[in-house]
Protein backbone atom coordinates (compact mmCIF):
# COMPACT_ATOMS: atom_id res chain seq x y z
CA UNK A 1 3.17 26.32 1.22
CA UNK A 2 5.14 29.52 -0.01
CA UNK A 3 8.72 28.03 -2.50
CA UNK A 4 11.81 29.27 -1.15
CA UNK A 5 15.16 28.29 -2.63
CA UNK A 6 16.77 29.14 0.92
CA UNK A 7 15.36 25.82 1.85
CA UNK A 8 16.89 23.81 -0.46
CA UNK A 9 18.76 20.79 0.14
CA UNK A 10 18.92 18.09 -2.58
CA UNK A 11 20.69 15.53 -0.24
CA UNK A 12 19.82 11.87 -1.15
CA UNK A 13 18.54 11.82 2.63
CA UNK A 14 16.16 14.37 3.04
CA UNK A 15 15.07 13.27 -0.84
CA UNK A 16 14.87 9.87 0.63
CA UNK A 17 12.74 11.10 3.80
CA UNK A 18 10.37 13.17 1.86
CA UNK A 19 9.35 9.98 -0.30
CA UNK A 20 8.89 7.91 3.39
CA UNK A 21 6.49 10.76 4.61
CA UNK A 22 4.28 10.64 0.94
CA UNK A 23 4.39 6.46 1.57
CA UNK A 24 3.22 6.03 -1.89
CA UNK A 25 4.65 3.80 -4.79
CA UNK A 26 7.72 5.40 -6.83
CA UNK A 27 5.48 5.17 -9.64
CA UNK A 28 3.16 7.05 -8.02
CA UNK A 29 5.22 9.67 -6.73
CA UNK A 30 7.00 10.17 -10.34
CA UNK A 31 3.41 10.53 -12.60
CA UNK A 32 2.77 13.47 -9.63
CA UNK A 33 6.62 15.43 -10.04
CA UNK A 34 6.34 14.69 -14.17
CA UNK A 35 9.36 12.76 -13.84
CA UNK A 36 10.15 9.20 -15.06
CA UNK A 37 10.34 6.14 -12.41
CA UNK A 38 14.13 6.19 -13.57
CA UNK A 39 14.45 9.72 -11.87
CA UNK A 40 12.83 8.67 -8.90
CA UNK A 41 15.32 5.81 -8.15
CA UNK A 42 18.10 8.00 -8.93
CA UNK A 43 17.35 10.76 -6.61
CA UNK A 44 16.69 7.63 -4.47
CA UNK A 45 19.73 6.09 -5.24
CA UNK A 46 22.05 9.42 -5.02
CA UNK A 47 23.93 8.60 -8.02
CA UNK A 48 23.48 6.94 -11.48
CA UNK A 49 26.06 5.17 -14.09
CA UNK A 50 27.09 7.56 -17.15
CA UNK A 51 29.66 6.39 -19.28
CA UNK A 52 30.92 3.80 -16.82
CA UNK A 53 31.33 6.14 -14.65
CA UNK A 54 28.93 7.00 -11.11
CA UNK A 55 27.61 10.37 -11.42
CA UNK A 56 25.94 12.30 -8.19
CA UNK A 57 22.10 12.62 -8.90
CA UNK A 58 20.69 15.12 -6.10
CA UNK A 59 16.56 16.64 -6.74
CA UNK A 60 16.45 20.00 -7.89
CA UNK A 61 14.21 22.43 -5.81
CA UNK A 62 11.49 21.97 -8.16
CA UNK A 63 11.69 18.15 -7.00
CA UNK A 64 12.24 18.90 -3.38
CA UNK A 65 8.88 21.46 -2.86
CA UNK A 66 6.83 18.91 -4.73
CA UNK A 67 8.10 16.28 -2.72
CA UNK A 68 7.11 18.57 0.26
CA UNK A 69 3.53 19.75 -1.34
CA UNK A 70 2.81 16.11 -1.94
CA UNK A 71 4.08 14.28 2.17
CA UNK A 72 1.97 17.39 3.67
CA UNK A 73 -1.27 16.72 1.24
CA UNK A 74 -0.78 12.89 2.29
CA UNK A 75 -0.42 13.94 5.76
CA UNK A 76 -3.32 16.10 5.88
CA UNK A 77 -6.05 13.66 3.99
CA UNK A 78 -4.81 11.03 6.48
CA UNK A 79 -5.07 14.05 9.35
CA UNK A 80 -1.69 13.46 10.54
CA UNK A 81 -0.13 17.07 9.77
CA UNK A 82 1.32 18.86 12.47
């Protein structure tokens, strides 16, 4: 896979979908991005509590091509990629 930031879309959905195609444990998925389990649920989540107040989380494109990297190398060992 080539990065391209045209691609990017950090919407709780598609953030949500990529982590459904990996079907591996949050914890599992985090130690791979270098992220904490926290961040995980957050992007999961779409939003966290800051100052008792609910702030938007969305991936960055860093987050979202890993995510990406990670379902098709999951899809490929299991030799469901398209």
């Amino acid at each position: 896979m080539i990065p391209n930031a045209e691609n990017y879309n950090g919407d709780t959905k598609n953030a949500q979908q990529l982590i459904e195609r990996i079907g591996k444990s949050q914890t599992w998925i985090a130690k791979r991005l270098g992220v904490s389990d926290r961040r995980i649920r957050y992007i999961i989540k779409g939003s966290r509590i800051v100052n008792g107040v609910d702030t938007d989380v969305r991936m960055t494109y860093t987050e979202q091509f890993t995510l990406e990297c990670l379902a098709v190398a999951v899809e490929s060992a299991a030799g469901l990629s398209a």
